[in-house]
PDB file of N, CA and C in Angstrom:
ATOM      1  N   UNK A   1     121.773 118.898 270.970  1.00  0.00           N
ATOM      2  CA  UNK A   1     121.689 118.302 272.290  1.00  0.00           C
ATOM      3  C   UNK A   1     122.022 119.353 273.349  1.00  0.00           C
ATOM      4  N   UNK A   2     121.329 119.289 274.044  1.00  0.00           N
ATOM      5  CA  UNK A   2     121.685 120.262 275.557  1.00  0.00           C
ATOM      6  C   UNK A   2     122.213 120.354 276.192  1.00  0.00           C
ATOM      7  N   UNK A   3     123.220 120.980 276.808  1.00  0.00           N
ATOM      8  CA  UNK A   3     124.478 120.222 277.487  1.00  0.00           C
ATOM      9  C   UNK A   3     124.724 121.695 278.150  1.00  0.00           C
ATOM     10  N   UNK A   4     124.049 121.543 279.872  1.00  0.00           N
ATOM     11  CA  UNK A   4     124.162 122.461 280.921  1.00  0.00           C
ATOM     12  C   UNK A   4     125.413 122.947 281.214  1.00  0.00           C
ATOM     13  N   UNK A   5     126.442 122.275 280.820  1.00  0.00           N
ATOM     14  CA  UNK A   5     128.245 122.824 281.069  1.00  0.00           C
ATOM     15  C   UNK A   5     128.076 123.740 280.173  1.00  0.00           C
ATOM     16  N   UNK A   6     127.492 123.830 279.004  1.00  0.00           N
ATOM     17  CA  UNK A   6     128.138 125.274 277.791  1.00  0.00           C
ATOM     18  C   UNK A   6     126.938 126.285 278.419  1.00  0.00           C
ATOM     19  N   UNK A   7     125.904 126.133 279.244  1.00  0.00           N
ATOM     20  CA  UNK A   7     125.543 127.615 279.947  1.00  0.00           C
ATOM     21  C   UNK A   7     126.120 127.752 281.297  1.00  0.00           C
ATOM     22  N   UNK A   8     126.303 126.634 281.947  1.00  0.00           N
ATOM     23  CA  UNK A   8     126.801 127.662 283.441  1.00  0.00           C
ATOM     24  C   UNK A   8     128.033 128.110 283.284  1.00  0.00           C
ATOM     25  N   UNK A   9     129.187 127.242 282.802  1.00  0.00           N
ATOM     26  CA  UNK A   9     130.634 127.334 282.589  1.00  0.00           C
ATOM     27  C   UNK A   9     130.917 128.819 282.438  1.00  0.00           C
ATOM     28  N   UNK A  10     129.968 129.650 281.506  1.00  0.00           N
ATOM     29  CA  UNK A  10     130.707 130.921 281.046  1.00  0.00           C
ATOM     30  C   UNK A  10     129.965 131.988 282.110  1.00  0.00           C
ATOM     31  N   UNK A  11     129.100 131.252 282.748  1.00  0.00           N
ATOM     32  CA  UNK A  11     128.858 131.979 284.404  1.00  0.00           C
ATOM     33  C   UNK A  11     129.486 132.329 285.224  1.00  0.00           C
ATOM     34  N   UNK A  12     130.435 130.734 285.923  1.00  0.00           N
ATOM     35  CA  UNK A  12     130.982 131.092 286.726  1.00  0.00           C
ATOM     36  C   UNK A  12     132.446 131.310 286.104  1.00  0.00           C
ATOM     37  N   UNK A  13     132.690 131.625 285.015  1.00  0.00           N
ATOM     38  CA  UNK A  13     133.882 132.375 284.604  1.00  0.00           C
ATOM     39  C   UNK A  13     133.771 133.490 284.694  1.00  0.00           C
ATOM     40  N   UNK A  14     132.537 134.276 284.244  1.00  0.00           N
ATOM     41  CA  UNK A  14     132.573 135.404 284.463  1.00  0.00           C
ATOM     42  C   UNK A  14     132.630 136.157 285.999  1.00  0.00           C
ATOM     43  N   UNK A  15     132.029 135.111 287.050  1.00  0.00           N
ATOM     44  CA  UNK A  15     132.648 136.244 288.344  1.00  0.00           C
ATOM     45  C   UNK A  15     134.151 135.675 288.350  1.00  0.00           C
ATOM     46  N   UNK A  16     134.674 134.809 288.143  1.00  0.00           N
ATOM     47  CA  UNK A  16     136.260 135.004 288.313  1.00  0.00           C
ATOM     48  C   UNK A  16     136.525 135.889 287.386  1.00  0.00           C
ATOM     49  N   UNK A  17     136.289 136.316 285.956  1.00  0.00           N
ATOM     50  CA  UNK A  17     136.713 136.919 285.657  1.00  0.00           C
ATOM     51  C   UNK A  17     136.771 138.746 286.082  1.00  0.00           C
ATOM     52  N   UNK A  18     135.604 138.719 286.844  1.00  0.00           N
ATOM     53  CA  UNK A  18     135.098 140.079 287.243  1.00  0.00           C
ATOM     54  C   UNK A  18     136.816 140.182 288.260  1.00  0.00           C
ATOM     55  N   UNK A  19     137.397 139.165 289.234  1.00  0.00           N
ATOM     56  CA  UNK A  19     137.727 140.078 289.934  1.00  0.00           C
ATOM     57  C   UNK A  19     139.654 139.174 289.664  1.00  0.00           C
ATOM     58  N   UNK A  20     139.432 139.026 289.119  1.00  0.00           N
ATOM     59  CA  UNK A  20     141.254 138.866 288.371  1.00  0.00           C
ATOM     60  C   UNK A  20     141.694 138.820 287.413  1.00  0.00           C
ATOM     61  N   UNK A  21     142.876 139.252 286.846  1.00  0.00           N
ATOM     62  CA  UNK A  21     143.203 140.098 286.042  1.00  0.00           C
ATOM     63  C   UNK A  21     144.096 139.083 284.556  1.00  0.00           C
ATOM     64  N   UNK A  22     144.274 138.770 283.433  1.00  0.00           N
ATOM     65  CA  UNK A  22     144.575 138.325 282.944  1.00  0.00           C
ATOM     66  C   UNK A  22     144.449 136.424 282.647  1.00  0.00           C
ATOM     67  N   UNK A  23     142.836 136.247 282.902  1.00  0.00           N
ATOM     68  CA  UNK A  23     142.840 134.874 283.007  1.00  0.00           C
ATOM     69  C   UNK A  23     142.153 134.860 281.714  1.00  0.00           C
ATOM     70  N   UNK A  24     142.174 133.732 281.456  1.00  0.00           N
ATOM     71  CA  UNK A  24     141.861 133.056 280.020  1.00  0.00           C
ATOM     72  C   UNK A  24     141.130 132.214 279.905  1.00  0.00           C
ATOM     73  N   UNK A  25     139.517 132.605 279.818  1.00  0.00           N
ATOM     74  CA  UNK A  25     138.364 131.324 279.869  1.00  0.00           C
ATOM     75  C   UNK A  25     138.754 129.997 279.083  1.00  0.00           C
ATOM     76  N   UNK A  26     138.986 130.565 277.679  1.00  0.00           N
ATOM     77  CA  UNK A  26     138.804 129.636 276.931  1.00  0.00           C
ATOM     78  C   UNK A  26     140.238 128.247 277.324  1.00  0.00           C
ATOM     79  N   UNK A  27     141.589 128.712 278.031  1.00  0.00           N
ATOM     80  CA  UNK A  27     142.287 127.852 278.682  1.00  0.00           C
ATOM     81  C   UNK A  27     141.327 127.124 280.305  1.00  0.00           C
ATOM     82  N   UNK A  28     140.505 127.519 280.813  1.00  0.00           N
ATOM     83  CA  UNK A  28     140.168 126.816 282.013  1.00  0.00           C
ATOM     84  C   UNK A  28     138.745 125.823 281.780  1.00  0.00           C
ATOM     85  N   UNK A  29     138.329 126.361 280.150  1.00  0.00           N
ATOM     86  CA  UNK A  29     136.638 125.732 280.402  1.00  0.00           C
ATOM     87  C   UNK A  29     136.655 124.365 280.125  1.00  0.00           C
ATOM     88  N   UNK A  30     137.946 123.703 279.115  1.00  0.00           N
ATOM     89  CA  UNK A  30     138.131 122.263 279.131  1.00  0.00           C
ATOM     90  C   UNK A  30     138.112 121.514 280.676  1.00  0.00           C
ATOM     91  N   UNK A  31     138.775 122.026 281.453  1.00  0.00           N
ATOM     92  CA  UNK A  31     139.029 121.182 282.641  1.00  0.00           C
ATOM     93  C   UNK A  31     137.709 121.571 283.205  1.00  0.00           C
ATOM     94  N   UNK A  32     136.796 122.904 283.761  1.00  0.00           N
ATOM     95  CA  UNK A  32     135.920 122.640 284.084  1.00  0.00           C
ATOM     96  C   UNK A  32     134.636 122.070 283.651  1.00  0.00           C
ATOM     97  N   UNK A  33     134.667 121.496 282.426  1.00  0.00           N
ATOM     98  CA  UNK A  33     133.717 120.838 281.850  1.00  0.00           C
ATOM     99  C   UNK A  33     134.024 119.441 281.986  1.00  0.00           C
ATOM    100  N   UNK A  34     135.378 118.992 283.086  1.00  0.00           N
ATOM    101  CA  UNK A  34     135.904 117.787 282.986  1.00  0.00           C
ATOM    102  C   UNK A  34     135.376 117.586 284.586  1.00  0.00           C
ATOM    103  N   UNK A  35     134.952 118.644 285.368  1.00  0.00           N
ATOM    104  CA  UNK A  35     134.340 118.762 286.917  1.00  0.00           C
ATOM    105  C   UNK A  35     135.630 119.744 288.020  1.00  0.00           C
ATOM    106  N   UNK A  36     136.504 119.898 287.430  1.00  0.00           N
ATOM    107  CA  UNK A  36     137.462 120.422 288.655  1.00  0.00           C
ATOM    108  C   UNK A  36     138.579 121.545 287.538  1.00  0.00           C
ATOM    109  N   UNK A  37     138.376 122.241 288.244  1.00  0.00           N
ATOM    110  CA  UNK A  37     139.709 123.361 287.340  1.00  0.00           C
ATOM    111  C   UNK A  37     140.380 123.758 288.629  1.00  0.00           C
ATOM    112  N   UNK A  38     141.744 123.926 288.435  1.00  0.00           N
ATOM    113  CA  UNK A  38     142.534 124.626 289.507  1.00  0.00           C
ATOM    114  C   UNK A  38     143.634 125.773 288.816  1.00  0.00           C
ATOM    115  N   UNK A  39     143.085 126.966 289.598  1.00  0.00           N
ATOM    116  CA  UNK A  39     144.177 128.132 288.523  1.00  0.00           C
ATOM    117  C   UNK A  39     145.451 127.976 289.824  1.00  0.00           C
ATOM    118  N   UNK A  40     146.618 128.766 289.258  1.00  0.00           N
ATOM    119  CA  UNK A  40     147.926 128.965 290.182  1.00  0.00           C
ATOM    120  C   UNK A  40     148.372 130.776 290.178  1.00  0.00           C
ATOM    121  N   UNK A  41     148.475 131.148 291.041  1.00  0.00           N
ATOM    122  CA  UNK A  41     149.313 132.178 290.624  1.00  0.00           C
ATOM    123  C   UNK A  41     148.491 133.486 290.507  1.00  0.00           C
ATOM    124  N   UNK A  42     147.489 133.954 290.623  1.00  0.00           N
ATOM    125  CA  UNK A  42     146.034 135.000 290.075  1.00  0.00           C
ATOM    126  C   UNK A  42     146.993 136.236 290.350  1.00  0.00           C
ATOM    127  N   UNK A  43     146.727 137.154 290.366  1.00  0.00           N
ATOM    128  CA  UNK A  43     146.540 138.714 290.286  1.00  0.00           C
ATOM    129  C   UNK A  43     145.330 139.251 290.399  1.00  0.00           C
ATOM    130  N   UNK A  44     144.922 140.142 291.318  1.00  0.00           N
ATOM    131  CA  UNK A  44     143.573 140.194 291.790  1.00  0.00           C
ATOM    132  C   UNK A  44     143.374 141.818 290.979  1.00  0.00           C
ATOM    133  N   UNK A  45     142.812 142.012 290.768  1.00  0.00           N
ATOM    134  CA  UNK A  45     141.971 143.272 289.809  1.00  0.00           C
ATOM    135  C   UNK A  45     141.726 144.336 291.342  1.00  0.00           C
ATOM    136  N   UNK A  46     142.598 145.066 291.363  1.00  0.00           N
ATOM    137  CA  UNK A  46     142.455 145.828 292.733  1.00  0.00           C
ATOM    138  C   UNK A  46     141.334 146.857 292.792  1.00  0.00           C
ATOM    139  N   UNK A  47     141.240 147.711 291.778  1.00  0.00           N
ATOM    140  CA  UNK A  47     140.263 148.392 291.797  1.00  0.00           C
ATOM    141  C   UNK A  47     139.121 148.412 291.693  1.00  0.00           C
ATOM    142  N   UNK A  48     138.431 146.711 291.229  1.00  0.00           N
ATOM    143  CA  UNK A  48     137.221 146.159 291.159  1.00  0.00           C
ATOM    144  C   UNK A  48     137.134 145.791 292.770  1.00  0.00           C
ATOM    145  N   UNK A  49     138.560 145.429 293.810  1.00  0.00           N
ATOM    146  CA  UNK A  49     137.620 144.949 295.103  1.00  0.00           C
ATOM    147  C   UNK A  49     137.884 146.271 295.912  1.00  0.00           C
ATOM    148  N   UNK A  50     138.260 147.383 295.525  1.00  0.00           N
ATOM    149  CA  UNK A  50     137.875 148.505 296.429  1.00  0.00           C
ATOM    150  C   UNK A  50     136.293 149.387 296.492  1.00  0.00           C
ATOM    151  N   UNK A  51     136.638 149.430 295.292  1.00  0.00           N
ATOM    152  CA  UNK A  51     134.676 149.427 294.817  1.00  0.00           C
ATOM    153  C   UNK A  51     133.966 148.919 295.551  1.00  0.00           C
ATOM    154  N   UNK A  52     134.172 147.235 295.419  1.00  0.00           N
ATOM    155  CA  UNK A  52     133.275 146.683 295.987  1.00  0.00           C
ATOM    156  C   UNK A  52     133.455 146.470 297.340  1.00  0.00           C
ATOM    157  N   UNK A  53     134.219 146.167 297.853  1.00  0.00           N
ATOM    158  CA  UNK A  53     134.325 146.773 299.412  1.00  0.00           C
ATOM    159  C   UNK A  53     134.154 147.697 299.655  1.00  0.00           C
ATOM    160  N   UNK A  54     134.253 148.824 299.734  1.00  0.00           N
ATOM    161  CA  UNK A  54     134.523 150.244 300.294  1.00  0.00           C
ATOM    162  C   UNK A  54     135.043 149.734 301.874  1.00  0.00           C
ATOM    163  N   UNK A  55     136.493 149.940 301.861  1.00  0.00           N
ATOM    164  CA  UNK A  55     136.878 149.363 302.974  1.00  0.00           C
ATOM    165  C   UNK A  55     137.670 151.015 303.333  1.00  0.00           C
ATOM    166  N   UNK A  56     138.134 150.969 304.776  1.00  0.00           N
ATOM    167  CA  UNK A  56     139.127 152.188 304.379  1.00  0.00           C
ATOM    168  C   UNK A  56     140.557 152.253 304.489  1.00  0.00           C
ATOM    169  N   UNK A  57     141.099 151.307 303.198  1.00  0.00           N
ATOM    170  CA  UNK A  57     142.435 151.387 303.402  1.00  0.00           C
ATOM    171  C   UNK A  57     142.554 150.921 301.262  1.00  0.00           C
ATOM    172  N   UNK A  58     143.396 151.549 300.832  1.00  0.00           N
ATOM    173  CA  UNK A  58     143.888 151.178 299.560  1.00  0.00           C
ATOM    174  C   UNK A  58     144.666 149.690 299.283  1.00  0.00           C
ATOM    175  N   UNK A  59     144.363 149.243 298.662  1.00  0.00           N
ATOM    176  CA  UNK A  59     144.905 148.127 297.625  1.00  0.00           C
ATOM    177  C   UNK A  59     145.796 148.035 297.154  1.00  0.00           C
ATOM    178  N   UNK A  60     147.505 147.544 297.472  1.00  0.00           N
ATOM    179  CA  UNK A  60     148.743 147.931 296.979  1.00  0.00           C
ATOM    180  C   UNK A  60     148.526 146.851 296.148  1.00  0.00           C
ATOM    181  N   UNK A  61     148.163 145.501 296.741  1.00  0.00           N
ATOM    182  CA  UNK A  61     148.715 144.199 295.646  1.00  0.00           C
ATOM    183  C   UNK A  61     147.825 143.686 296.323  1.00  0.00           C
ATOM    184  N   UNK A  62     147.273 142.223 295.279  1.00  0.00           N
ATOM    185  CA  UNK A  62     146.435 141.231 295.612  1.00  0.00           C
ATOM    186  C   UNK A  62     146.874 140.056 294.676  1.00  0.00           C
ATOM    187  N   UNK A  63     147.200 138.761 295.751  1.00  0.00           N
ATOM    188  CA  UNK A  63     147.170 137.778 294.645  1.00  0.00           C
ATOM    189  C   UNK A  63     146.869 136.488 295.256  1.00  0.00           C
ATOM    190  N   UNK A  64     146.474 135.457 294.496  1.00  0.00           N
ATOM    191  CA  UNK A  64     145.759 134.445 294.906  1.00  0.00           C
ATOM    192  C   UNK A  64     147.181 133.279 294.790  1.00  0.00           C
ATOM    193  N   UNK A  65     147.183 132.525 295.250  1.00  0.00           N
ATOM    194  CA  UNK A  65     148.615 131.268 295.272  1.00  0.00           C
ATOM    195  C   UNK A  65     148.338 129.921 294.382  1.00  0.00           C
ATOM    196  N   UNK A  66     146.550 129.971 295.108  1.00  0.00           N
ATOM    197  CA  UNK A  66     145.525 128.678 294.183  1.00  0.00           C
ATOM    198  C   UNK A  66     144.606 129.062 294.369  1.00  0.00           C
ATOM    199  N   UNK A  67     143.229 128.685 293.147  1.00  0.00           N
ATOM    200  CA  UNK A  67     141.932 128.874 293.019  1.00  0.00           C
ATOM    201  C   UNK A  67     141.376 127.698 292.412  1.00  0.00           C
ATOM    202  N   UNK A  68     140.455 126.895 293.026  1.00  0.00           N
ATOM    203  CA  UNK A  68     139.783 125.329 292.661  1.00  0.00           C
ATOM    204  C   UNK A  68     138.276 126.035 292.565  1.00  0.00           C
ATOM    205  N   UNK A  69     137.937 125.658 291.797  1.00  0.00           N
ATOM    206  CA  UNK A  69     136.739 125.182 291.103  1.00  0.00           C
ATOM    207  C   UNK A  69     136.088 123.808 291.264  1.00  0.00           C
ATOM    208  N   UNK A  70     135.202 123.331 292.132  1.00  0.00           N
ATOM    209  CA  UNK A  70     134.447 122.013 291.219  1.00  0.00           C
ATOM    210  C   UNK A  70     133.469 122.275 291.226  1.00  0.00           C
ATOM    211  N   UNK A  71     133.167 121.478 289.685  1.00  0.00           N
ATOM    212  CA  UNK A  71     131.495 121.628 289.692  1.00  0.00           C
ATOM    213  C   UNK A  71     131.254 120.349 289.456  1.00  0.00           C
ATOM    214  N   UNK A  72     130.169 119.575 290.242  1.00  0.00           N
ATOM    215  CA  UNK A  72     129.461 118.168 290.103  1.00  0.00           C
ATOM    216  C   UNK A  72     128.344 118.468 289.157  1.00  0.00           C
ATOM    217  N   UNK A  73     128.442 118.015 287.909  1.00  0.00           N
ATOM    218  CA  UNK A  73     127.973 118.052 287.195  1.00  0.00           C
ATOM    219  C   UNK A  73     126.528 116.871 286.668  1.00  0.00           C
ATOM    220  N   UNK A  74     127.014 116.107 287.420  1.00  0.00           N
ATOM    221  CA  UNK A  74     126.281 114.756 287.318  1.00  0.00           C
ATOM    222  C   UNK A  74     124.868 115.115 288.788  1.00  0.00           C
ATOM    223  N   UNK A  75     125.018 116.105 289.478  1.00  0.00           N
ATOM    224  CA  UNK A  75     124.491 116.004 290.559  1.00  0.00           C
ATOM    225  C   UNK A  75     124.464 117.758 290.716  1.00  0.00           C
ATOM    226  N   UNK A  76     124.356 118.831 289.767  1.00  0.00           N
ATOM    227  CA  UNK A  76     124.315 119.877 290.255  1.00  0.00           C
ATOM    228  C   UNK A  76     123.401 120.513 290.565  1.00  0.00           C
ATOM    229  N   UNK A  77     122.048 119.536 290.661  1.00  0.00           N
ATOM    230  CA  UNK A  77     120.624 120.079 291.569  1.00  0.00           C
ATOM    231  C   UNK A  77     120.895 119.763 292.623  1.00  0.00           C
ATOM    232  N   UNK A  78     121.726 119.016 293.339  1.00  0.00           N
ATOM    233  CA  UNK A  78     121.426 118.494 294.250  1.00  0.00           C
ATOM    234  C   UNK A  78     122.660 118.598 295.152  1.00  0.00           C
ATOM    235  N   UNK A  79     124.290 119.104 294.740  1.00  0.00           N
ATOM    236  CA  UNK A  79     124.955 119.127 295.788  1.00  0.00           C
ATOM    237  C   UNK A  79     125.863 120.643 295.216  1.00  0.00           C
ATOM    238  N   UNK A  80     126.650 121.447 296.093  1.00  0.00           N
ATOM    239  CA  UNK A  80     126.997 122.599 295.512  1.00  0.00           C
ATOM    240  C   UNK A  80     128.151 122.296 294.800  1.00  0.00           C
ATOM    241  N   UNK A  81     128.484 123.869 294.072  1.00  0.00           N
ATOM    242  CA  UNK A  81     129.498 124.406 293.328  1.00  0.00           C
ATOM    243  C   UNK A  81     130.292 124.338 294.180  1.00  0.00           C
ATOM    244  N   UNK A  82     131.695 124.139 294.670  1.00  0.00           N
ATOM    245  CA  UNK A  82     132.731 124.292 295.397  1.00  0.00           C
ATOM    246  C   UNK A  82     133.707 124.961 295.117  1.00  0.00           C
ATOM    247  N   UNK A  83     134.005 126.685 295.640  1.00  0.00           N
ATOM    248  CA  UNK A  83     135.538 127.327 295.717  1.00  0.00           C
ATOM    249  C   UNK A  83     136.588 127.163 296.831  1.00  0.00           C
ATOM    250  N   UNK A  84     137.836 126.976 296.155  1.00  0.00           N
ATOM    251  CA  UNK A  84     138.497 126.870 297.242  1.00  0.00           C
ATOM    252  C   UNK A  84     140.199 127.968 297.025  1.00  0.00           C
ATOM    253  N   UNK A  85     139.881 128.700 297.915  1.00  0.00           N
ATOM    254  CA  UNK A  85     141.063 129.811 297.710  1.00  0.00           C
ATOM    255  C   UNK A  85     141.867 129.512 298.551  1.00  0.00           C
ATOM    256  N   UNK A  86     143.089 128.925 298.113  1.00  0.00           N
ATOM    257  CA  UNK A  86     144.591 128.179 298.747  1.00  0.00           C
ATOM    258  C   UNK A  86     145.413 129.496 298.744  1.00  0.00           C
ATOM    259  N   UNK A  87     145.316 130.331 299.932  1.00  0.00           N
ATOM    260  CA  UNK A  87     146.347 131.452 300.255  1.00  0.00           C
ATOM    261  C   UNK A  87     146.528 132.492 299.587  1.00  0.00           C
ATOM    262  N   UNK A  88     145.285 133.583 300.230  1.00  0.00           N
ATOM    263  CA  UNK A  88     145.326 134.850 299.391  1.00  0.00           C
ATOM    264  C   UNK A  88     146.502 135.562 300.351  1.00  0.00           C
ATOM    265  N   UNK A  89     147.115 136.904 299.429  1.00  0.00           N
ATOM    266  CA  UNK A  89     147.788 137.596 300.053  1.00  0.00           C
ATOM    267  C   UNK A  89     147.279 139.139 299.050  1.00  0.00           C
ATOM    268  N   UNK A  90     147.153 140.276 300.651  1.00  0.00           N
ATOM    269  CA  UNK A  90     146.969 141.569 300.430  1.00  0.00           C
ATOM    270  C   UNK A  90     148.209 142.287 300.875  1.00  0.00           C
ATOM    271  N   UNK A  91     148.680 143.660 300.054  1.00  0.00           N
ATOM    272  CA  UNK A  91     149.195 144.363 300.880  1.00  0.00           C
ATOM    273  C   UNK A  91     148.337 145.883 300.964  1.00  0.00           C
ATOM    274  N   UNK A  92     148.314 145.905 302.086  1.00  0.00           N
ATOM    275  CA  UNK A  92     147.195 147.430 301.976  1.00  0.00           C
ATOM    276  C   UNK A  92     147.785 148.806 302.816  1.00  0.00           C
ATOM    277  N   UNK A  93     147.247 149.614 302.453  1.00  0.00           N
ATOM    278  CA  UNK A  93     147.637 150.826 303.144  1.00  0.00           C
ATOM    279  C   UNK A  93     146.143 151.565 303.323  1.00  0.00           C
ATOM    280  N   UNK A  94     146.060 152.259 304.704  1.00  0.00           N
ATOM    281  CA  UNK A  94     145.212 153.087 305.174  1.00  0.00           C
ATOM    282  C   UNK A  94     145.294 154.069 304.307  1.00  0.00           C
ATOM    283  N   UNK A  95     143.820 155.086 303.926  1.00  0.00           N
ATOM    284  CA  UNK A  95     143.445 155.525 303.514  1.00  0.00           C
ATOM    285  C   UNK A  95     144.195 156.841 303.713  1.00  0.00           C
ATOM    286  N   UNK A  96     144.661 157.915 303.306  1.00  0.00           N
ATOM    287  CA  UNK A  96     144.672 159.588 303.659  1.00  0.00           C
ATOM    288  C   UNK A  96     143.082 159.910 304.259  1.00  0.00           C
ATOM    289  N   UNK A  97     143.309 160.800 305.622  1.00  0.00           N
ATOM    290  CA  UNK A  97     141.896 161.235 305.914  1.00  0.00           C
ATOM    291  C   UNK A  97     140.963 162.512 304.642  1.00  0.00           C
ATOM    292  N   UNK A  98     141.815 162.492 303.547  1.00  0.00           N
ATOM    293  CA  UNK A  98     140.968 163.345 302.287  1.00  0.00           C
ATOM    294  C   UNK A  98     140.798 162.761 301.580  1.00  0.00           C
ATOM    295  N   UNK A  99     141.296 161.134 301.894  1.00  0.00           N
ATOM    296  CA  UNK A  99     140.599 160.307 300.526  1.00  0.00           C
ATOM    297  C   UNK A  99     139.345 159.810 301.147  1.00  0.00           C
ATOM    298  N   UNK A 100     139.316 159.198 302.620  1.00  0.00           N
ATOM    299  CA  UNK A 100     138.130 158.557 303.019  1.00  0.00           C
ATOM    300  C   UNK A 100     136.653 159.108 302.688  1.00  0.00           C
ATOM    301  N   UNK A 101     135.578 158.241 302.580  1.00  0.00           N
ATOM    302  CA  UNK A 101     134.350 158.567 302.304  1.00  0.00           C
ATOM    303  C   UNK A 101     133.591 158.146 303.970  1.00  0.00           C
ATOM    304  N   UNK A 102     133.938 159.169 304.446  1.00  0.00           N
ATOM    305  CA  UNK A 102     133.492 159.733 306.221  1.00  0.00           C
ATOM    306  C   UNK A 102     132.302 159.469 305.856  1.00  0.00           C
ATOM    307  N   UNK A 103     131.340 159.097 306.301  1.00  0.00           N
ATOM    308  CA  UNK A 103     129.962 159.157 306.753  1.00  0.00           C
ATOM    309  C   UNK A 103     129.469 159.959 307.922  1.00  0.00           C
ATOM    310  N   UNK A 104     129.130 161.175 308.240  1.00  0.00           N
ATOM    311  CA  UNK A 104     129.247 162.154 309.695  1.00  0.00           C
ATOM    312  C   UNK A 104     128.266 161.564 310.417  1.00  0.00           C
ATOM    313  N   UNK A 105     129.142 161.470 311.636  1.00  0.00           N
ATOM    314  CA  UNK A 105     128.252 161.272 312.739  1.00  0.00           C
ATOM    315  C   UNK A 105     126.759 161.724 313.060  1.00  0.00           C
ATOM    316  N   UNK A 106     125.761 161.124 313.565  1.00  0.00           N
ATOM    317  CA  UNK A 106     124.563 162.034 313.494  1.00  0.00           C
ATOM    318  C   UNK A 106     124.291 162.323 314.945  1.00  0.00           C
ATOM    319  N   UNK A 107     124.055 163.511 315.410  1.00  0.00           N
ATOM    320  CA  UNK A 107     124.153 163.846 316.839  1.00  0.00           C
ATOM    321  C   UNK A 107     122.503 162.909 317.615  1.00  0.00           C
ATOM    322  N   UNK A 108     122.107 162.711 318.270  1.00  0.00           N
ATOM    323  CA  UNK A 108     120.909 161.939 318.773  1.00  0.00           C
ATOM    324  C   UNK A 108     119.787 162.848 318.619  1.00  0.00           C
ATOM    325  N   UNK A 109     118.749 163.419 318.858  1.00  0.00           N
ATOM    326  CA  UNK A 109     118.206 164.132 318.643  1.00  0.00           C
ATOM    327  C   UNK A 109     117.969 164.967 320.190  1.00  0.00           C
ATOM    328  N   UNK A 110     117.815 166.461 320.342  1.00  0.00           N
ATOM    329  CA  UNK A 110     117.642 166.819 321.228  1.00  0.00           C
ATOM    330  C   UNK A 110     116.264 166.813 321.505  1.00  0.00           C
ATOM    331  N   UNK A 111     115.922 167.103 323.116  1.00  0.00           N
ATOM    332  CA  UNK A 111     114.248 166.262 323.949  1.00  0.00           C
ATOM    333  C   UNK A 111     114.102 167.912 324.418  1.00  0.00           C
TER     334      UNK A 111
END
């Protein structure tokens, strides 16, 4: 029998899993196969969101307080996936000007 929770479920685990650090699918996929998971407490994978930002300041700490999940399952053509991030906290520090990735100015062209 076919049952659309055992393919998306390990979907959207995998971008949570992409960007925090010590979570445990196989503890969250019962509840989201029940429509709602809520994690407590995350640790954010720092060096996966500097990458992906390229922001210019370093990543001391990242952590999440709450992370909700629902998925309407009964209706998921038709109404969305819902995240809900209950109080992230960063601490960051500006870059050294020899770590930044400067992009040089380009002068206009002379007429």
């Amino acid at each position: 029998m076919f049952k659309i929770e055992s393919y998306i479920t390990p979907i959207i685990l995998s971008y949570v899993e992409k960007y925090v650090k010590n979570i445990r699918p196989e503890d969250s996929q019962l509840s989201l196969w029940g429509g709602e998971v809520v994690f407590q407490n995350l640790d954010l994978k720092l060096d996966v969101l500097e990458e992906e930002l390229q922001l210019p300041f370093n990543f001391l700490s990242g952590h999440i307080h709450e992370l909700g999940i629902r998925v309407p399952w009964t209706k998921i053509a038709s109404e969305p996936i819902i995240i809900t991030i209950n109080t992230i906290e960063f601490v960051l520090k500006l870059r050294d000007t020899n770590e930044r990735n400067v992009v040089p100015k380009r002068e206009p062209p002379r007429k």
